[in-house]
Protein backbone atom coordinates (compact mmCIF):
# COMPACT_ATOMS: atom_id res chain seq x y z
CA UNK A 1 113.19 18.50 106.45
CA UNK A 2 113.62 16.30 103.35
CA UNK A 3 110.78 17.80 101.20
CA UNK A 4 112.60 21.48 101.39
CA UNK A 5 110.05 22.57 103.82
CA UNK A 6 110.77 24.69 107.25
CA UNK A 7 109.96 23.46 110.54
CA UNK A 8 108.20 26.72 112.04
CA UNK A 9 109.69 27.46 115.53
CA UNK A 10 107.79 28.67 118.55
CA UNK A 11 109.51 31.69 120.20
CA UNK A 12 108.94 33.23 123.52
CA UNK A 13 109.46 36.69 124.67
CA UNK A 14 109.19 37.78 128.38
CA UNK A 15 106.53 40.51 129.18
CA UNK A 16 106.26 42.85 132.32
CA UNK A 17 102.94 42.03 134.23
CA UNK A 18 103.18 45.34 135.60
CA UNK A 19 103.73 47.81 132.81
CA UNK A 20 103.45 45.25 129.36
CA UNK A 21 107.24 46.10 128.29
CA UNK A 22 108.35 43.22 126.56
CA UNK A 23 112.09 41.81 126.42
CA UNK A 24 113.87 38.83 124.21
CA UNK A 25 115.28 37.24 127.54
CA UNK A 26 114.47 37.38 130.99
CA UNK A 27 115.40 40.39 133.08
CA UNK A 28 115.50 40.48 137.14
CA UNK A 29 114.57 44.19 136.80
CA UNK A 30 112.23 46.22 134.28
CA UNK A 31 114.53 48.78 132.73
CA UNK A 32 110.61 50.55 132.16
CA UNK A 33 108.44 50.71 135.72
CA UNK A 34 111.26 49.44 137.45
CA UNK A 35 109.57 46.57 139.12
CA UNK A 36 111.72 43.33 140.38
CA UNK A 37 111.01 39.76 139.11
CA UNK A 38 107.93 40.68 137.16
CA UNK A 39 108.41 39.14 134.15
CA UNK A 40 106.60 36.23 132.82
CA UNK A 41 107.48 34.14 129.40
CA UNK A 42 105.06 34.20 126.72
CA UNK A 43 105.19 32.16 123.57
CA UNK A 44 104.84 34.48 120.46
CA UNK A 45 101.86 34.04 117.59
CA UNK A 46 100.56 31.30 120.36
CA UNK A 47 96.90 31.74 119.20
CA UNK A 48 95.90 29.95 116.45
CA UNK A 49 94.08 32.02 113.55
CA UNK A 50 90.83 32.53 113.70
CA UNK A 51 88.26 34.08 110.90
CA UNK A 52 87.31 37.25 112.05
CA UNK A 53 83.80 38.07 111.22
CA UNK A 54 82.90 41.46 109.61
CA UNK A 55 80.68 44.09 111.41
CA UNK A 56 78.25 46.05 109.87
CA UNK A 57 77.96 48.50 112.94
CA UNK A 58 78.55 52.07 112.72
CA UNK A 59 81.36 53.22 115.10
CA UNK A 60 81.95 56.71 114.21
CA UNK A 61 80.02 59.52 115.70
CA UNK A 62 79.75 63.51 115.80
CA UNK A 63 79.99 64.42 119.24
CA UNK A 64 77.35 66.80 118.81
CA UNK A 65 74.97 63.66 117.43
CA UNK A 66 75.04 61.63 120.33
CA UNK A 67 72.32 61.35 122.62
CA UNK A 68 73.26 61.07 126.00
CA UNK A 69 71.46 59.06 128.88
CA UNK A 70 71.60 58.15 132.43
CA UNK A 71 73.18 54.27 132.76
CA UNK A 72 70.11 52.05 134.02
CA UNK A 73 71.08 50.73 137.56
CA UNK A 74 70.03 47.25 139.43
CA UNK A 75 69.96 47.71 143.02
CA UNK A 76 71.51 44.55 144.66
CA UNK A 77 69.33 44.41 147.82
CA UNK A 78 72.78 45.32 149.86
CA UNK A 79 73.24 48.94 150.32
CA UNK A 80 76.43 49.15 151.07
CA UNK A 81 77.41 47.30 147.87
CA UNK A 82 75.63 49.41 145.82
CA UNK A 83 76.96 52.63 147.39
CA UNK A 84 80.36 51.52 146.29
CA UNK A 85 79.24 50.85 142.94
CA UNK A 86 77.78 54.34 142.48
CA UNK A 87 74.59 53.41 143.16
CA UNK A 88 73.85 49.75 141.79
CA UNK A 89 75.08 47.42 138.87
CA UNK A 90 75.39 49.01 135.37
CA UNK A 91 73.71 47.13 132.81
CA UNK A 92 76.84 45.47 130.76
CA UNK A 93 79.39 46.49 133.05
CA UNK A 94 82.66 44.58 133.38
CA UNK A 95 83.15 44.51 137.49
CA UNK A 96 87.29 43.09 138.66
CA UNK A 97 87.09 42.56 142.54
CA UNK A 98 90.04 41.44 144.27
CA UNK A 99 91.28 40.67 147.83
CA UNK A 100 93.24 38.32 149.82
CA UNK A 101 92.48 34.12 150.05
CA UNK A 102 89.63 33.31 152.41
CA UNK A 103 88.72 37.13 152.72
CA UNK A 104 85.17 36.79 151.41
CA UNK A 105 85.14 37.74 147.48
CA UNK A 106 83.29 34.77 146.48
CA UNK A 107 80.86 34.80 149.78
CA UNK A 108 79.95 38.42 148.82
CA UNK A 109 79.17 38.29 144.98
CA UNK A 110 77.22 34.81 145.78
CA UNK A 111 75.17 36.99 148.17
CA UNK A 112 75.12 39.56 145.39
CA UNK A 113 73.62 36.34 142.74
CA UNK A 114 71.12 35.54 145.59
CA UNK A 115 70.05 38.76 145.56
CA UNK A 116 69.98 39.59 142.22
CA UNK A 117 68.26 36.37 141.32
CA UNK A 118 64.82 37.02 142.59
CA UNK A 119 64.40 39.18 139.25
CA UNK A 120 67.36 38.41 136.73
CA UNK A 121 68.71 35.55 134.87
CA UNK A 122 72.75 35.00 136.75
CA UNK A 123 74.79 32.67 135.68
CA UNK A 124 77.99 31.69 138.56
CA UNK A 125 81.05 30.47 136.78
CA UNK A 126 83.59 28.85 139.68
CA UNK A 127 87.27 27.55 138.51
CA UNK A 128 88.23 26.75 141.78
CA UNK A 129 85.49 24.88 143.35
CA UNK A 130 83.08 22.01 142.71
CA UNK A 131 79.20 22.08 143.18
CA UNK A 132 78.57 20.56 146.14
CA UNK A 133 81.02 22.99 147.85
CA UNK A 134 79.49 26.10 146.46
CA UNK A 135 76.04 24.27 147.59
CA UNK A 136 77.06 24.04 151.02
CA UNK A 137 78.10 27.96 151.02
CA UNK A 138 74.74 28.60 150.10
CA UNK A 139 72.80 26.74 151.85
CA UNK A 140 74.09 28.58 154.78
CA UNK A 141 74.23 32.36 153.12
CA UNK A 142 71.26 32.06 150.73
CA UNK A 143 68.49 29.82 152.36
CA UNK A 144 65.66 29.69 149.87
CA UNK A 145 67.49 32.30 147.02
CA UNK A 146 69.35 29.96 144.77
CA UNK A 147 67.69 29.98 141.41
CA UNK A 148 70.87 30.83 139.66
CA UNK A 149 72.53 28.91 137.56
CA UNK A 150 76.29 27.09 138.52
CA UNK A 151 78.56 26.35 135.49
CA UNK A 152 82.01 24.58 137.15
CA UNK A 153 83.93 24.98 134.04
CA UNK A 154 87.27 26.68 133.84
CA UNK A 155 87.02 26.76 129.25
CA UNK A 156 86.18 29.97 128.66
CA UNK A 157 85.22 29.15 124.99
CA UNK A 158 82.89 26.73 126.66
CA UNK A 159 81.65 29.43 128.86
CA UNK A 160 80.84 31.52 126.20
CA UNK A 161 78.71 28.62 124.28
CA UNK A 162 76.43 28.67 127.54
CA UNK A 163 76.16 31.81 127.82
CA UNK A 164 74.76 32.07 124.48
CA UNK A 165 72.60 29.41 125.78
CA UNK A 166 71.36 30.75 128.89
CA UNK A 167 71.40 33.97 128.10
CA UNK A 168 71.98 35.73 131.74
CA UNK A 169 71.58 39.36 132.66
CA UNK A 170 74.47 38.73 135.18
CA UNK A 171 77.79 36.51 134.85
CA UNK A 172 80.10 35.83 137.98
CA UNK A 173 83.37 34.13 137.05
CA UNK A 174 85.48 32.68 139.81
CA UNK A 175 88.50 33.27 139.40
CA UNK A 176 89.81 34.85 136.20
CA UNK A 177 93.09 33.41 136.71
CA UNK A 178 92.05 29.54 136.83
CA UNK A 179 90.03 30.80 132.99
CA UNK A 180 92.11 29.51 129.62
CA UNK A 181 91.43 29.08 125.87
CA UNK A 182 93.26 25.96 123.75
CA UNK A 183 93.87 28.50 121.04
CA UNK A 184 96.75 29.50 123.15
CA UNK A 185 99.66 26.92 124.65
CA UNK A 186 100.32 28.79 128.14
CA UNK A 187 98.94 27.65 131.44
CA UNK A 188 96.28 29.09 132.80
CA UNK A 189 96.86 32.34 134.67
CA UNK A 190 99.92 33.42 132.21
CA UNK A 191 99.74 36.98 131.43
CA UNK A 192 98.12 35.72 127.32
CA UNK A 193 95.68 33.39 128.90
CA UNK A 194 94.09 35.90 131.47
CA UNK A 195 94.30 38.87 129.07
CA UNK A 196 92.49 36.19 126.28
CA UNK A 197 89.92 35.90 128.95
CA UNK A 198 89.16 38.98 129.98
CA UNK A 199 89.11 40.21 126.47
CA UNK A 200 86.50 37.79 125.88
CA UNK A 201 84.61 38.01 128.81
CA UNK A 202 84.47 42.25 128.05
CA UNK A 203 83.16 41.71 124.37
CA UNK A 204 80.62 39.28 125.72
CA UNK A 205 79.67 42.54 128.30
CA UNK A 206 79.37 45.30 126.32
CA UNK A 207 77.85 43.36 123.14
CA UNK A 208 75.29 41.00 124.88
CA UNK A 209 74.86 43.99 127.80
CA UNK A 210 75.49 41.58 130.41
CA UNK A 211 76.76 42.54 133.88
CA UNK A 212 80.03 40.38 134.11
CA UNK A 213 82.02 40.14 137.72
CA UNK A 214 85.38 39.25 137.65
CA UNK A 215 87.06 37.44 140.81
CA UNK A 216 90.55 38.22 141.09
CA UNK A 217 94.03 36.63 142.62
CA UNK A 218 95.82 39.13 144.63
CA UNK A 219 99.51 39.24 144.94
CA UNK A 220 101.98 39.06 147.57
CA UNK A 221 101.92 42.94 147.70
CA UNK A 222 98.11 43.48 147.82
CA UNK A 223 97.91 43.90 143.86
CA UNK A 224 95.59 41.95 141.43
CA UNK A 225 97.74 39.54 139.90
CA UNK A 226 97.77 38.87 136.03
CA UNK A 227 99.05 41.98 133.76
CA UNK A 228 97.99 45.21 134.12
CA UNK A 229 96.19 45.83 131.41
CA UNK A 230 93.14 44.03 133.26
CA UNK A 231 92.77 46.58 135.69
CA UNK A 232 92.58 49.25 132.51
CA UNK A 233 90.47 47.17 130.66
CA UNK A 234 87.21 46.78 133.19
CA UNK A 235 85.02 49.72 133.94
CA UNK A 236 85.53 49.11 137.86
CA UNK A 237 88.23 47.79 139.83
CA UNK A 238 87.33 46.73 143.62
CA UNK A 239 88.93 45.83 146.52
CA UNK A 240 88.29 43.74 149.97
CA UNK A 241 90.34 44.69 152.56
CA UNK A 242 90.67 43.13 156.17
CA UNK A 243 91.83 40.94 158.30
CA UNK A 244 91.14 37.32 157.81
CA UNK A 245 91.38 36.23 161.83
CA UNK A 246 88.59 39.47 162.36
CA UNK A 247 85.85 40.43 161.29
CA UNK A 248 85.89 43.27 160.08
CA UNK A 249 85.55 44.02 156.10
CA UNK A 250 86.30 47.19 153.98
CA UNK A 251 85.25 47.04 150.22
CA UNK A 252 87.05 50.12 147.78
CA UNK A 253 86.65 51.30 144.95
CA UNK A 254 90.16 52.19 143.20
CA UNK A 255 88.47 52.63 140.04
CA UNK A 256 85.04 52.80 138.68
CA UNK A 257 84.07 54.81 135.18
CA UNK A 258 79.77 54.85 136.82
CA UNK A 259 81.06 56.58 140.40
CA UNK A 260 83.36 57.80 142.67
CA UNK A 261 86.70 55.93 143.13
CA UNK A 262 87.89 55.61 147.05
CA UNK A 263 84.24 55.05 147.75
CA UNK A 264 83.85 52.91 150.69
CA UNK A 265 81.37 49.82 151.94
CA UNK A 266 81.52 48.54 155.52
CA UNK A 267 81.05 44.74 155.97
CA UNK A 268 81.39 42.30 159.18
CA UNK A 269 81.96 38.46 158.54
CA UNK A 270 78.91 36.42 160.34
CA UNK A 271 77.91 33.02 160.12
CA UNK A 272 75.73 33.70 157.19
CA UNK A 273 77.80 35.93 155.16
CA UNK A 274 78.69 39.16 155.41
CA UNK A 275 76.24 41.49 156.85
CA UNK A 276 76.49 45.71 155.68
CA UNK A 277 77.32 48.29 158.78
CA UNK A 278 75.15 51.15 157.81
CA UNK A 279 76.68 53.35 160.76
CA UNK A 280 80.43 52.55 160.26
CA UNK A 281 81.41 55.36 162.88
CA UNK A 282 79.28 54.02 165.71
CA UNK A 283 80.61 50.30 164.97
CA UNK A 284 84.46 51.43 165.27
CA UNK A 285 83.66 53.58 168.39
CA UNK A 286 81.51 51.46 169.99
CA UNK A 287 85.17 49.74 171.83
CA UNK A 288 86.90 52.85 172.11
CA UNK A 289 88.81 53.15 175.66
CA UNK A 290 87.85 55.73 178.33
CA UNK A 291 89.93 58.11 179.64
CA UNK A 292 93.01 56.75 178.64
CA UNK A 293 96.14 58.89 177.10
CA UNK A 294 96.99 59.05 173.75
CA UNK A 295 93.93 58.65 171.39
CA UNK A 296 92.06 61.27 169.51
CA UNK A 297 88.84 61.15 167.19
CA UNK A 298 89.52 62.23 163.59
CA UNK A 299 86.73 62.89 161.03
CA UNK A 300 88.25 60.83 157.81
CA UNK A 301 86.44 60.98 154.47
CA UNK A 302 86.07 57.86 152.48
CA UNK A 303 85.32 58.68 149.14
CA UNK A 304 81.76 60.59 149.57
CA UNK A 305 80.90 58.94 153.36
CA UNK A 306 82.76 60.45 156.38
CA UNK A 307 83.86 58.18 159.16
CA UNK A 308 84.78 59.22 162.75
CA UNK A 309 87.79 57.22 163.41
CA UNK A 310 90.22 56.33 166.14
CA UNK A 311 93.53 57.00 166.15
CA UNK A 312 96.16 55.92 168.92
CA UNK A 313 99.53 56.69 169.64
CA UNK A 314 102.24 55.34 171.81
CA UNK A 315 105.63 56.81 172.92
CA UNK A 316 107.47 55.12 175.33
CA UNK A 317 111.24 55.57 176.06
CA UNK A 318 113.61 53.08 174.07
CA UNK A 319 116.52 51.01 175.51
CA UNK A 320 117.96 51.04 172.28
CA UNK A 321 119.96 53.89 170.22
CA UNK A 322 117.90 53.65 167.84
CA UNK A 323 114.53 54.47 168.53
CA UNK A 324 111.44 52.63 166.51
CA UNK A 325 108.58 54.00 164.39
CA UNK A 326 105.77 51.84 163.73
CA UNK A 327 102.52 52.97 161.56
CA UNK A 328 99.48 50.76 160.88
CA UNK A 329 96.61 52.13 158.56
CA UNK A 330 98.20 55.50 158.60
CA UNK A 331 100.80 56.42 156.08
CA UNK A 332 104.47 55.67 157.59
CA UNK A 333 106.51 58.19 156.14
CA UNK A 334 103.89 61.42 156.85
CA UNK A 335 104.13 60.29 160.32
CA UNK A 336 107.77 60.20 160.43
CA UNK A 337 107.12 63.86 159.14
CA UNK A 338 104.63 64.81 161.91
CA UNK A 339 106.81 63.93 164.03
CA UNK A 340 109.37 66.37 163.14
CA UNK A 341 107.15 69.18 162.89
CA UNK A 342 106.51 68.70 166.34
CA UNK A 343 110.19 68.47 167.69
CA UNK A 344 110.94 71.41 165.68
CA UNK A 345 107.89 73.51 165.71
CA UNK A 346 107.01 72.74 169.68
CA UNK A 347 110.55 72.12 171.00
CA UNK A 348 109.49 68.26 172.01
CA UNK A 349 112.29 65.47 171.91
CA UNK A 350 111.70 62.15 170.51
CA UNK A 351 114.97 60.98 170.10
CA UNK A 352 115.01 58.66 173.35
CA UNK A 353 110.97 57.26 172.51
CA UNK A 354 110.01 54.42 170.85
CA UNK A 355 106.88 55.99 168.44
CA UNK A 356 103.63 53.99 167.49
CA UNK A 357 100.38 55.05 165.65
CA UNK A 358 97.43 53.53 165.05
CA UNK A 359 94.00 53.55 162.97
CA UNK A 360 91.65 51.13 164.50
CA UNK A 361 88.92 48.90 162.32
CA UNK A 362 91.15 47.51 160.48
CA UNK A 363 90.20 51.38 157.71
CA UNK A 364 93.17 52.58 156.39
CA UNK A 365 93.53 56.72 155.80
CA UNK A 366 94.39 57.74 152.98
CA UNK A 367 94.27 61.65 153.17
CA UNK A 368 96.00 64.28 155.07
CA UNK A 369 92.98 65.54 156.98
CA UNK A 370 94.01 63.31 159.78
CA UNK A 371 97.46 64.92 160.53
CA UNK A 372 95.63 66.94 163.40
CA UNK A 373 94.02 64.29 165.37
CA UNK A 374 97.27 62.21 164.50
CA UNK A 375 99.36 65.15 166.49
CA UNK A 376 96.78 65.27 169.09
CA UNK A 377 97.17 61.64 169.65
CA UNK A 378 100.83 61.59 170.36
CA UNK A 379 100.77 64.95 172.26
CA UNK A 380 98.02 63.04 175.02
CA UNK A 381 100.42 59.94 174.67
CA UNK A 382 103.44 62.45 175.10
CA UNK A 383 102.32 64.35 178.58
CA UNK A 384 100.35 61.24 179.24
CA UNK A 385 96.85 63.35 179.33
CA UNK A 386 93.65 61.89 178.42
CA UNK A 387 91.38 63.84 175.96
CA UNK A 388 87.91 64.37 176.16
CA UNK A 389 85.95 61.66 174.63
CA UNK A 390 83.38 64.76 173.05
CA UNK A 391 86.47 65.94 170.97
CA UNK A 392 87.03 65.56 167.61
CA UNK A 393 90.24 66.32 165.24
CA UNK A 394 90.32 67.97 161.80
CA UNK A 395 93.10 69.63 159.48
CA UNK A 396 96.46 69.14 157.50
CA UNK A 397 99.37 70.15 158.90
CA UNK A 398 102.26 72.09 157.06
CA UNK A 399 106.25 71.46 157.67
CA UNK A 400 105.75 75.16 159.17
CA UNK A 401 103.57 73.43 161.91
CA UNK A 402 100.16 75.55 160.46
CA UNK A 403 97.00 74.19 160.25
CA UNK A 404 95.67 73.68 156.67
CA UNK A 405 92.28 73.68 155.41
CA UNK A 406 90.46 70.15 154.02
CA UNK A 407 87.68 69.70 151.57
CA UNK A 408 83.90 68.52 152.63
CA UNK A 409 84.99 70.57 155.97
CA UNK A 410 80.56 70.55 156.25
CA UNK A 411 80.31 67.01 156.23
CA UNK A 412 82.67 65.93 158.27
CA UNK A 413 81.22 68.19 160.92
CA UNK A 414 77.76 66.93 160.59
CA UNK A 415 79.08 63.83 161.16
CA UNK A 416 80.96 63.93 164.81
CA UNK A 417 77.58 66.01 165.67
CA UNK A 418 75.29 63.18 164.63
CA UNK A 419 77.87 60.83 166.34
CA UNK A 420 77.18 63.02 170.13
CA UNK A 421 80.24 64.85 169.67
CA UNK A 422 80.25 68.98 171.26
CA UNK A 423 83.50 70.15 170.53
CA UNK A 424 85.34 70.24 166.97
CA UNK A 425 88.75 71.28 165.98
CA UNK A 426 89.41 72.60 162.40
CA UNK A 427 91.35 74.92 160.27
CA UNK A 428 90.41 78.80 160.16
CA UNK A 429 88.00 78.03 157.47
CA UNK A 430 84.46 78.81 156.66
CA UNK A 431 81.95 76.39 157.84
CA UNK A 432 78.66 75.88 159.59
CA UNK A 433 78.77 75.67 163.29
CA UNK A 434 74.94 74.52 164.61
CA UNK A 435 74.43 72.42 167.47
CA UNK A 436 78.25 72.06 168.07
CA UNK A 437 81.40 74.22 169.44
CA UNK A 438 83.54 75.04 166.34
CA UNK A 439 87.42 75.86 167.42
CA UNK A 440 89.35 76.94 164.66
CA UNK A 441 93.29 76.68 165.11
CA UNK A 442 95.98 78.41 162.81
CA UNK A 443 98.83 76.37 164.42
CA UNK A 444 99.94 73.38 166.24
CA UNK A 445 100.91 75.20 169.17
CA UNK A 446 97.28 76.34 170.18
CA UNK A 447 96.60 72.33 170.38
CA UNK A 448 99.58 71.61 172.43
CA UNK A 449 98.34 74.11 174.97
CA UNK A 450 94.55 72.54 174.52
CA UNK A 451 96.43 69.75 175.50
CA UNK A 452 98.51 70.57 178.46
CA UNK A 453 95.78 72.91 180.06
CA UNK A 454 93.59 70.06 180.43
């Protein structure tokens, strides 16, 4: 310049969404988490400056001092939401809840703002859609429970304005990705502009103790997309699983700071939203086959709720040399293992069958407790013998081919004898045994003969 004066530059510097490590120049591969093609460009010292306003509050404590107390909880009117929750909606809670397109995050929490509405002050921030659609939706989920408030606005410095205006007990912003500032030059959903919101959005929580629900973009992979950092920065972190072409709906917790994580709500996709299964073990049974070979009952706990699920397995002899393995909503890899353990263990060959398990309902299990019914499964598929339908399946399984004891081992008999079952099989463990046949098993052998004796 002619004055002497320096033309300040705008750099850029590329961040991992995944684990934050930051690099001069793009890389196709973190040299930190070791994730491919997760690096975004962000421009450096983007935000403008802004006049930070002094607190007077007091921030340091002695331990000893502080007076604890029990978080105050709003029941939502759906149960099942709630149980996942840990009981209902923490007063200035930040909430992240993420699935796939069309799955039914935005149907739920507008159920959730119907709900919540009769008694509380909401406010429903959508990005993505315009009023007369989000009318439309409710019209058909909410009937008469719409005095909420709809802000269309995708400014989240203009959100914040009405809040201050409105002054809700409950926020819903849809989506957190579509959310930017103009104190920053990025796009909206770059890694500054959704971590700018969400920073934002969390001081507005826990200062104003407002409820605030975050919708979020999922990946290609199943992950919440943005950095993160979001997911460690909100006191819950949900997810809605399914299938889009059924019915069928799974809500999990992955994290929550009020209640347990894994927790579980069952949902089915209706007409007028989603409606809560209270009995999620009759639902998934209620289409079970009779008296056909290879399925067993397990007894799977999700999070604090057991669930009597179905589990199916197929063998049938390959044409190829290479035979297949196939797993859906059971862990591939431990059922490469289980199959091992049974050609070594019980002298079976696999080598010339094509291998397939599978979890109905569209639940996916996450814990070893299954590995017994999984066995018992492919042993009835194997000699092509039905199993009772009053039998039920519970234990880990070691490489030695012994039966290992689970936790909750109580609860997850109470439920297959509420569910009509009479005959339970479980590890040589203590546990009650009224109103149904316990049969403890050491190994896998004494199921193989179970099996072949019927």
């Amino acid at each position: 310049m002619k004055d002497g004066g320096e033309m300040k530059k705008s750099t850029t510097k590329f961040v991992c969404r995944e684990c934050g490590f930051e690099s001069s120049k793009w890389l196709g591969r973190c040299p930190n988490c070791g994730s491919w093609n997760s690096f975004d460009e962000e421009i450096v010292g983007d935000f403008k400056e802004k006049k930070v306003k002094s607190r007077n509050s007091k921030n340091l404590y002695l331990l000893r001092e502080v007076v604890s107390s029990e978080e105050e909880r709003i029941k939502t009117g759906i149960e099942e939401f709630d149980r996942v929750l840990g009981g209902g909606i923490v007063r200035g809670s930040l909430v992240l809840i993420g699935g796939d397109p069309g799955i039914g995050k935005s149907t739920l929490l507008l159920q959730v703002a119907g709900n919540v509405s009769e008694k509380f002050t909401v406010l429903y921030v959508s990005g993505e859609e315009s009023p007369q659609q989000i009318k439309l939706r409710a019209d058909r989920i909410l009937k008469e429970r719409q005095d909420l408030y709809l802000l269309c606005e995708t400014n989240i410095d203009v959100i914040e304005e009405k809040i201050e205006e409105i002054r809700p007990d409950f926020v819903i912003v849809d989506s957190i990705q579509t959310m930017y500032t103009e104190e920053s030059e990025t796009i909206p959903g770059s890694i500054s502009q959704v971590r700018y919101a969400s920073q934002k959005l969390m001081a507005i929580a826990k200062e104003k103790n407002i409820s605030v629900f975050l919708i979020g973009h999922v990946t290609k992979e199943g992950a919440i997309a943005g950095p993160k950092v979001l997911e460690h920065m909100v006191d819950t972190v949900l997810y809605l699983e399914g299938d889009a072409s059924h019915s069928f709906r799974v809500l999990r917790a992955v994290k929550n700071r009020f209640g347990a994580t894994h927790e579980i709500g069952v949902f089915e996709m209706q007409d007028k939203g989603l409606e809560e299964i209270r009995n999620p073990s009759e639902f998934i049974l209620m289409s079970r086959p009779k008296g056909v070979a290879g399925t067993a009952i397990v007894s799977s706990l999700q999070g604090t709720r057991p669930i009597l699920m179905e589990v199916q397995a197929l063998l049938s002899y390959t044409s190829f040399g290479m035979p297949r393995r196939m797993a859906t909503g059971f862990d591939y890899n431990r059922f490469i293992l289980l199959l091992a353990v049974m050609e070594k263990r019980l002298g079976l060959n696999f080598s010339n069958f094509d291998a397939y398990v599978n979890v109905t309902g569209g639940i996916k299990i996450q814990e070893p407790a299954a590995d017994l019914g999984v066995i018992a499964a492919s042993l009835s598929g194997y000699y092509n013998i039905p199993l009772p339908e009053d039998v039920c399946f519970v234990g880990e399984v070691g490489l030695a081919g012994e039966v290992r004891g689970v936790g909750n081992i109580d609860k997850r008999i109470n439920e297959a004898k509420k569910m009509g079952f009479s005959k339970v099989f479980i590890p040589h463990m203590k546990a009650k045994e009224e109103g149904i046949e316990v049969i403890k098993v050491k190994d896998i052998k004494e199921v193989m003969e179970f099996v072949r004796g019927l």
